[in-house]
Protein backbone atom coordinates (compact mmCIF):
# COMPACT_ATOMS: atom_id res chain seq x y z
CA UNK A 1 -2.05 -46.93 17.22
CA UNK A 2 -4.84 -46.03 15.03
CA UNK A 3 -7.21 -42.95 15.31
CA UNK A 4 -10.97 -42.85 15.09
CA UNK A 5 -13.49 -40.65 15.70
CA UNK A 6 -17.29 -41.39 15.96
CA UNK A 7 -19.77 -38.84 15.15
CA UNK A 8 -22.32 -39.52 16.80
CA UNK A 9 -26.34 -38.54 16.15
CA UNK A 10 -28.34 -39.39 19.55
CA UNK A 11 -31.57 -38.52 17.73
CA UNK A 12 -31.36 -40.67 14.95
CA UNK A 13 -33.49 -44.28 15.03
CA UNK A 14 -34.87 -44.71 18.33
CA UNK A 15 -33.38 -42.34 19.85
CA UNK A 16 -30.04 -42.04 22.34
CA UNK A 17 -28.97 -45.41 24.04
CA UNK A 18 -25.67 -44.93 26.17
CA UNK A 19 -24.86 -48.72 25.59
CA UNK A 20 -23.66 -47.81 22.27
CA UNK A 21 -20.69 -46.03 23.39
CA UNK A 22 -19.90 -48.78 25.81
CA UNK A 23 -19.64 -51.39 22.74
CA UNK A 24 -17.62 -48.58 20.50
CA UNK A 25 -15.25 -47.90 23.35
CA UNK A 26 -14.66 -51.92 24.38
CA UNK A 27 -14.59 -52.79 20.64
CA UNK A 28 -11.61 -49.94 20.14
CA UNK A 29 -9.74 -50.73 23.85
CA UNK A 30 -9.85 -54.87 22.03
CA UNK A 31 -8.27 -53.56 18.83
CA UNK A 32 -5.15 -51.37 20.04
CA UNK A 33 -7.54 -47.80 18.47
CA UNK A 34 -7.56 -44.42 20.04
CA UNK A 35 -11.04 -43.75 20.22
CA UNK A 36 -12.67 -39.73 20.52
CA UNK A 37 -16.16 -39.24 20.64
CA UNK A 38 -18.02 -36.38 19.32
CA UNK A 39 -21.92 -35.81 19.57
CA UNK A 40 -24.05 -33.18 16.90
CA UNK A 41 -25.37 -30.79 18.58
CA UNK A 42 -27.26 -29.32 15.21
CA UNK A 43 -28.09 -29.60 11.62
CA UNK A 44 -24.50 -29.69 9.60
CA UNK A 45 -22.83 -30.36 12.82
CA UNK A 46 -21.42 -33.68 11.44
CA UNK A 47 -20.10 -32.22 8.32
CA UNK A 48 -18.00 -29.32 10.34
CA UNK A 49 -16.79 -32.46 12.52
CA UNK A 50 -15.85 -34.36 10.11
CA UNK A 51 -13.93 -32.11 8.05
CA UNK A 52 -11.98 -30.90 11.06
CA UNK A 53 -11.32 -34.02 12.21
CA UNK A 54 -9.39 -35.36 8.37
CA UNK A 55 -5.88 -34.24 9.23
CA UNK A 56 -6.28 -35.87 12.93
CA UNK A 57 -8.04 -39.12 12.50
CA UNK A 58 -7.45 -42.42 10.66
CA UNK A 59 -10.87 -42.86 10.01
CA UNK A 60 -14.33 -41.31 10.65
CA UNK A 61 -16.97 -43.24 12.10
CA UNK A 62 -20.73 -41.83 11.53
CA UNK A 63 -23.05 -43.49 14.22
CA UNK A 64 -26.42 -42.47 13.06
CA UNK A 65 -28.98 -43.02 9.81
CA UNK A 66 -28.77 -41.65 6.11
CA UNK A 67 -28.70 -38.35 6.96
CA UNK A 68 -25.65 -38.66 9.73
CA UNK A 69 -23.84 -40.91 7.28
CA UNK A 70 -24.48 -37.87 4.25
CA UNK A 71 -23.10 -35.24 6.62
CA UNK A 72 -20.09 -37.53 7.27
CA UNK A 73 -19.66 -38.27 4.08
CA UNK A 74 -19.59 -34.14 2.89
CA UNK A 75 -16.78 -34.08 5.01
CA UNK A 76 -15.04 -36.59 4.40
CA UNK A 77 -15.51 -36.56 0.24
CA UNK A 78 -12.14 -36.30 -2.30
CA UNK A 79 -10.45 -36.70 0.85
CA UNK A 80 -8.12 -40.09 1.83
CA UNK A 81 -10.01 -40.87 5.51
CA UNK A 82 -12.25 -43.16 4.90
CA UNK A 83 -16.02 -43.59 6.54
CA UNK A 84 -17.15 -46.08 8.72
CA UNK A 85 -20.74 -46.40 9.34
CA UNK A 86 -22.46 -47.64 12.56
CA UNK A 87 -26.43 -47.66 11.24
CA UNK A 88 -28.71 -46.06 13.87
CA UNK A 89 -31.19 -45.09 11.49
CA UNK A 90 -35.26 -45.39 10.84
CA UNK A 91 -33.63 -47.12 7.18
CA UNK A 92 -30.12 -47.17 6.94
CA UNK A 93 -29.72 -47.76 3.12
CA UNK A 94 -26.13 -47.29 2.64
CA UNK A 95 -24.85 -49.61 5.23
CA UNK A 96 -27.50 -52.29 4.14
CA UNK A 97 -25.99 -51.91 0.94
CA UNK A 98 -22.87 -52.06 1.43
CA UNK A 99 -23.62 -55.23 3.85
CA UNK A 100 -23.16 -53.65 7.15
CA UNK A 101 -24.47 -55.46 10.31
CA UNK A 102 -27.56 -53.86 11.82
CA UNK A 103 -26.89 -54.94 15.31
CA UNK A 104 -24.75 -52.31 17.21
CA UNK A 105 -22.04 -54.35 18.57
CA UNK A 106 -21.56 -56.59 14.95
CA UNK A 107 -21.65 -53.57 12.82
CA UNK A 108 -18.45 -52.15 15.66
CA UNK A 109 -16.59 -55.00 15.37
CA UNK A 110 -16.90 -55.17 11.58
CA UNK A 111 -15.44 -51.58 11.62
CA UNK A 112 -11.72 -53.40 12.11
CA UNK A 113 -12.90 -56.51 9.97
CA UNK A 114 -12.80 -53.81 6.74
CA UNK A 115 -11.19 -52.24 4.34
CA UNK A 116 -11.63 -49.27 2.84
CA UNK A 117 -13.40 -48.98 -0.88
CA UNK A 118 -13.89 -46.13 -3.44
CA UNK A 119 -17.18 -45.36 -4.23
CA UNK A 120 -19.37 -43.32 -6.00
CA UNK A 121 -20.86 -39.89 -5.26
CA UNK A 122 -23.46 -37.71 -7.30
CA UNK A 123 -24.75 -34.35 -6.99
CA UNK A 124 -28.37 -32.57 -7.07
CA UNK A 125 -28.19 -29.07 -7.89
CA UNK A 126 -25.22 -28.87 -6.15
CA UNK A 127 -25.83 -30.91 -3.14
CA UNK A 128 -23.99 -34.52 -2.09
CA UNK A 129 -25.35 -37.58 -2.73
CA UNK A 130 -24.65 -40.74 -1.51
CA UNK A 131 -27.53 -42.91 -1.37
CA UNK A 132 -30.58 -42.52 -3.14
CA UNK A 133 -32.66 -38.85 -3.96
CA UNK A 134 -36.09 -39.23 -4.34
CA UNK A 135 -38.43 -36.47 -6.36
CA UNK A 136 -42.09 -36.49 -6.19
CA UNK A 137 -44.08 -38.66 -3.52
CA UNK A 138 -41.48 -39.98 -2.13
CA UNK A 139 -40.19 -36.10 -1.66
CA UNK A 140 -43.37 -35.62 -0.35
CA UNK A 141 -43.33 -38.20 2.56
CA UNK A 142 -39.65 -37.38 3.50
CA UNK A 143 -40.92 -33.56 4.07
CA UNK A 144 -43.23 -34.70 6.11
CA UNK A 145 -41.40 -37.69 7.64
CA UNK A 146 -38.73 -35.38 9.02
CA UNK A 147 -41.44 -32.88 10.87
CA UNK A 148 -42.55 -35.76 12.67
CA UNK A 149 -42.03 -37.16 16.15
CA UNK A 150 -42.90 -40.70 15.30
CA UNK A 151 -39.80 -42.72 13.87
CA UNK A 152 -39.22 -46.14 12.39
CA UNK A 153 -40.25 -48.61 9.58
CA UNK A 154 -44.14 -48.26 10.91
CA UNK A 155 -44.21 -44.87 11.15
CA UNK A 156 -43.31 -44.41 7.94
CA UNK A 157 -45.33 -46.68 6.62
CA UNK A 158 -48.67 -45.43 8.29
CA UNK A 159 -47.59 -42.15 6.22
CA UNK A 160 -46.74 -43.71 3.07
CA UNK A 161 -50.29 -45.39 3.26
CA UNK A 162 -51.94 -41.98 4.34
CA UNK A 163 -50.92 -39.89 1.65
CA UNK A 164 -50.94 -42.06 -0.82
CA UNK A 165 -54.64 -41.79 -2.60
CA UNK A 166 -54.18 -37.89 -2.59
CA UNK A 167 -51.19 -37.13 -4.56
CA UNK A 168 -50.73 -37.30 -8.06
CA UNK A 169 -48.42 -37.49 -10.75
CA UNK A 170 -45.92 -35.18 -12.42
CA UNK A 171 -45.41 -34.61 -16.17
CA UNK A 172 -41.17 -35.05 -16.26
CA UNK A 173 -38.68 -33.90 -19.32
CA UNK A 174 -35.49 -35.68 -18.48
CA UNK A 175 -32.11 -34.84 -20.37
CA UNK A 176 -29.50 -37.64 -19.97
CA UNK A 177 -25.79 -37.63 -22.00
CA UNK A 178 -27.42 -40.17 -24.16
CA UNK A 179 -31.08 -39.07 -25.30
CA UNK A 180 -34.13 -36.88 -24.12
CA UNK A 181 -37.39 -38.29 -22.84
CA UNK A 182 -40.74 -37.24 -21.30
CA UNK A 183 -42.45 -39.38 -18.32
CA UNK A 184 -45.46 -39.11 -16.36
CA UNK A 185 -43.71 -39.63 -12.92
CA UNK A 186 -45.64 -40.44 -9.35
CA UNK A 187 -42.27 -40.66 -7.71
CA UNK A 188 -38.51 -40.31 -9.38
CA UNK A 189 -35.34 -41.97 -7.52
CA UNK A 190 -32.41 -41.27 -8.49
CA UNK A 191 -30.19 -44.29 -7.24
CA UNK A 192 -26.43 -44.94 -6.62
CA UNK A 193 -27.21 -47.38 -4.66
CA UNK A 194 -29.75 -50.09 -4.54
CA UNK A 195 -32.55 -49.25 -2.21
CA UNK A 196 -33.71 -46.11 -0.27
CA UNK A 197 -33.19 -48.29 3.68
CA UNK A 198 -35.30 -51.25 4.95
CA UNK A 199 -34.28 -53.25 2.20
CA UNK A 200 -36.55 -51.60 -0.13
CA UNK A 201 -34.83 -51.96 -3.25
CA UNK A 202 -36.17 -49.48 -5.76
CA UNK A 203 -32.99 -49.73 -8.27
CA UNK A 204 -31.61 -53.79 -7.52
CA UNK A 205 -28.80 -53.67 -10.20
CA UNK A 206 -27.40 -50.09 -9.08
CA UNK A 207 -23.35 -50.48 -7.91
CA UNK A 208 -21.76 -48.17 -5.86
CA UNK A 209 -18.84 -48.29 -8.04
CA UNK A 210 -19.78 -48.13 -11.95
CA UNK A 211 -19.52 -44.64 -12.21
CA UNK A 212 -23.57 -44.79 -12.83
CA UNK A 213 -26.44 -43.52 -11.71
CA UNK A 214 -30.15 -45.11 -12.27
CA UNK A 215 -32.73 -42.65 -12.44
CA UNK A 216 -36.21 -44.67 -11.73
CA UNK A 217 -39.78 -43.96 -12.59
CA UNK A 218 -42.43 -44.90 -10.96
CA UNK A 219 -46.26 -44.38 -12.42
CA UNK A 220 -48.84 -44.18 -9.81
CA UNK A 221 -50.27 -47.88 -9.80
CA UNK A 222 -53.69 -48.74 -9.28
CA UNK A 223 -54.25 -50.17 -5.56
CA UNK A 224 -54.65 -53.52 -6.75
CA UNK A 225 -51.36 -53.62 -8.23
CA UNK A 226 -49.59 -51.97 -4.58
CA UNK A 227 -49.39 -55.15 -2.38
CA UNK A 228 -47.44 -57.15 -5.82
CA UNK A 229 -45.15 -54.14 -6.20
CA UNK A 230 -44.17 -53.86 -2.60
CA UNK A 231 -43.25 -57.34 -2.17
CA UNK A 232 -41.08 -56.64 -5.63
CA UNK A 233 -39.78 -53.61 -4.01
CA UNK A 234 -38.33 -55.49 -0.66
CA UNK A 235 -37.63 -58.87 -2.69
CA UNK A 236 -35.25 -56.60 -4.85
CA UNK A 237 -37.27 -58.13 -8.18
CA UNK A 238 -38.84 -55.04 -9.46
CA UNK A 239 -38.30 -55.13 -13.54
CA UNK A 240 -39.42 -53.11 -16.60
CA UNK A 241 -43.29 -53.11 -16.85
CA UNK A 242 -45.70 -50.01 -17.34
CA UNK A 243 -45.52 -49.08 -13.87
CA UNK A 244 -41.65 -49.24 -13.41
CA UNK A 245 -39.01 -48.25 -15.76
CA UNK A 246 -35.08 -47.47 -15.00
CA UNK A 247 -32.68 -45.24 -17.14
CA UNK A 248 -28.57 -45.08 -16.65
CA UNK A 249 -26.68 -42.44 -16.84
CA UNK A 250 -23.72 -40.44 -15.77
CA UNK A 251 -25.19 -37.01 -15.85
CA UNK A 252 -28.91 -35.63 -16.26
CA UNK A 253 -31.01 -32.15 -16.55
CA UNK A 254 -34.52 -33.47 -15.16
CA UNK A 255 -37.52 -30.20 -15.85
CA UNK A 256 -40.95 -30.95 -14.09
CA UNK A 257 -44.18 -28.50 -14.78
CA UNK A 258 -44.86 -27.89 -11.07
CA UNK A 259 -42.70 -27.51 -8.26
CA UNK A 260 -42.16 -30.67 -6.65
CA UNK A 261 -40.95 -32.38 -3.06
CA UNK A 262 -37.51 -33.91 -2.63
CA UNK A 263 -35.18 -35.46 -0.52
CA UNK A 264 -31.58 -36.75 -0.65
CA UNK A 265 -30.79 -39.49 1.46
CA UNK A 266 -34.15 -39.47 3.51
CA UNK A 267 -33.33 -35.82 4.43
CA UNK A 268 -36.02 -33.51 2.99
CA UNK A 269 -34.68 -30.62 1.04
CA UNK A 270 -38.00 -28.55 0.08
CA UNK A 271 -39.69 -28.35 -3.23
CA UNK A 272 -37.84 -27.52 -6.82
CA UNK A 273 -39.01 -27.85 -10.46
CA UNK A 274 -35.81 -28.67 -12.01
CA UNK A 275 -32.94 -30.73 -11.02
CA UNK A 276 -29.38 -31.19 -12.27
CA UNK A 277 -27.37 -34.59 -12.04
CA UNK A 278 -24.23 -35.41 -12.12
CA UNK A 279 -22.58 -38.60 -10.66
CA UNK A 280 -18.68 -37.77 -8.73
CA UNK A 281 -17.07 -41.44 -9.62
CA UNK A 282 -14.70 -42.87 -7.21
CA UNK A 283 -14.97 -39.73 -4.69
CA UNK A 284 -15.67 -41.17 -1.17
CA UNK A 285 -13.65 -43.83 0.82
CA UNK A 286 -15.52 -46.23 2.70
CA UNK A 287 -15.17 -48.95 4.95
CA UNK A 288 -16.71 -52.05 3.39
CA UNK A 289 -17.21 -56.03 4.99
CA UNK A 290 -14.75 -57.75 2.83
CA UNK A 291 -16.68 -60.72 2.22
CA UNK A 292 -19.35 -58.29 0.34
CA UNK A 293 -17.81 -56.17 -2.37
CA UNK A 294 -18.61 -58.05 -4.98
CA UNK A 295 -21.98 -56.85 -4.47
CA UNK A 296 -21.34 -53.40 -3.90
């Protein structure tokens, strides 16, 4: 009989619903798995669960958003357990990505219907990656994203739309292992994966698994141009134009002139002016839908 344990954030998304225990416990009883469930009770919570649990558990489960799924994911990395992911999240990136269900009781199911992948990790000055990093606006409305008590793709989106005629860009010196460029930056992503959650698809050609990261710019566009590069952004079209360009790399020293806001997988992470890069290849096991890693 298999182990599992599901770590699980009741704050994350819309908040705790008890029904999602009853599908993870009927969906384990149906498929012969000893099931343990664990709840955070505090930032890093998930990461001290997880690494506790790798000598005791077949796999580890995080039921929650980007940030859940990071904390997992810490515990879990250069290790042999592999992560499942039930999304439970305002965006969910990674498991959108990686062509995870977003319905509860699909995505627990497809837990048994997987197998387990290695992927990609990076690091930002020293912190996990998993997802996507953002520096600059997108920084910006994560910091203030996470101090807020409204959640969700409308929420955010009220903010994004808020904020965005006051801030401006960033002058940006970036240092990759292949040449040295300057930028003039309203937002930077840094992408090993294809989109931040929502299916907003900031870096469409990134793989989990090409030992590569994309490191995006974005230029402030006028407010003509918004509405055409949103529908880009969640049509996964965006290409090379003056608004939009996209380096690859495996490593990167990125310098701005002010201190800037950031965030690593949606979770804000305060303000820095410079930023180190690295990408971890084929550090993190994952459990993956079969029928989509060819596009992972």
């Amino acid at each position: 009989m298999k182990k599992f344990l599901f770590i699980i954030n009741k704050y994350s998304g819309r908040g705790y619903q008890p029904r999602v225990e009853g599908k993870i416990l009927d969906a384990c009883a149906r498929n012969n798995t000893e099931c343990t469930l664990e709840f955070t009770q505090k930032p890093g919570h998930a990461r001290e669960l997880a690494r506790s649990g790798t000598d005791h558990f077949d796999t580890i489960v995080a039921v929650g958003g980007d940030g859940t799924v990071n904390e997992v994911a810490s515990g879990l990395v250069n290790t042999s357990v592999p992560l499942g992911i039930i999304p439970k999240g305002s965006g969910n990136g990674l498991a959108r990505h990686l062509g995870i269900p977003m319905k509860y009781d699909r995505a627990v199911n497809t837990l048994f219907e997987s197998k387990p992948l290695l992927i990609d990790t990076f690091e930002l000055n020293g912190r996990l990656g998993v997802n996507v990093a953002g520096i600059g606006f997108d920084g910006h409305v994560a910091n203030l994203f996470g101090d807020r008590s409204v959640r969700g793709l409308w929420g955010y989106t009220r903010l994004v739309v808020r904020e965005f005629l006051h801030y401006r860009e960033t002058e940006v010196t970036v240092q990759t292992d292949k040449h040295e460029y300057t930028s003039c930056d309203f937002m930077l992503a840094i992408a090993n994966s294809s989109q931040y959650g929502n299916n907003a698809r900031i870096a469409p050609h990134a793989s989990l698994t090409d030992q590569l990261l994309h490191i995006v710019h974005v230029a402030k566009p006028p407010a003509f141009y918004v509405p055409l590069f949103i529908e880009k952004l969640f049509t996964g079209s965006l290409r090379e134009n003056k608004f939009y360009k996209s380096e690859v790399c495996q490593k990167a020293c990125i310098s701005l002139t002010r201190e800037t806001p950031f965030h690593i997988d949606g979770e804000p992470c305060g303000r820095a002016a410079s930023f180190n890069i690295c990408v971890k290849p084929a550090t993190l096991s994952v459990l993956a839908p079969l029928r989509n890693k060819a596009k992972i």
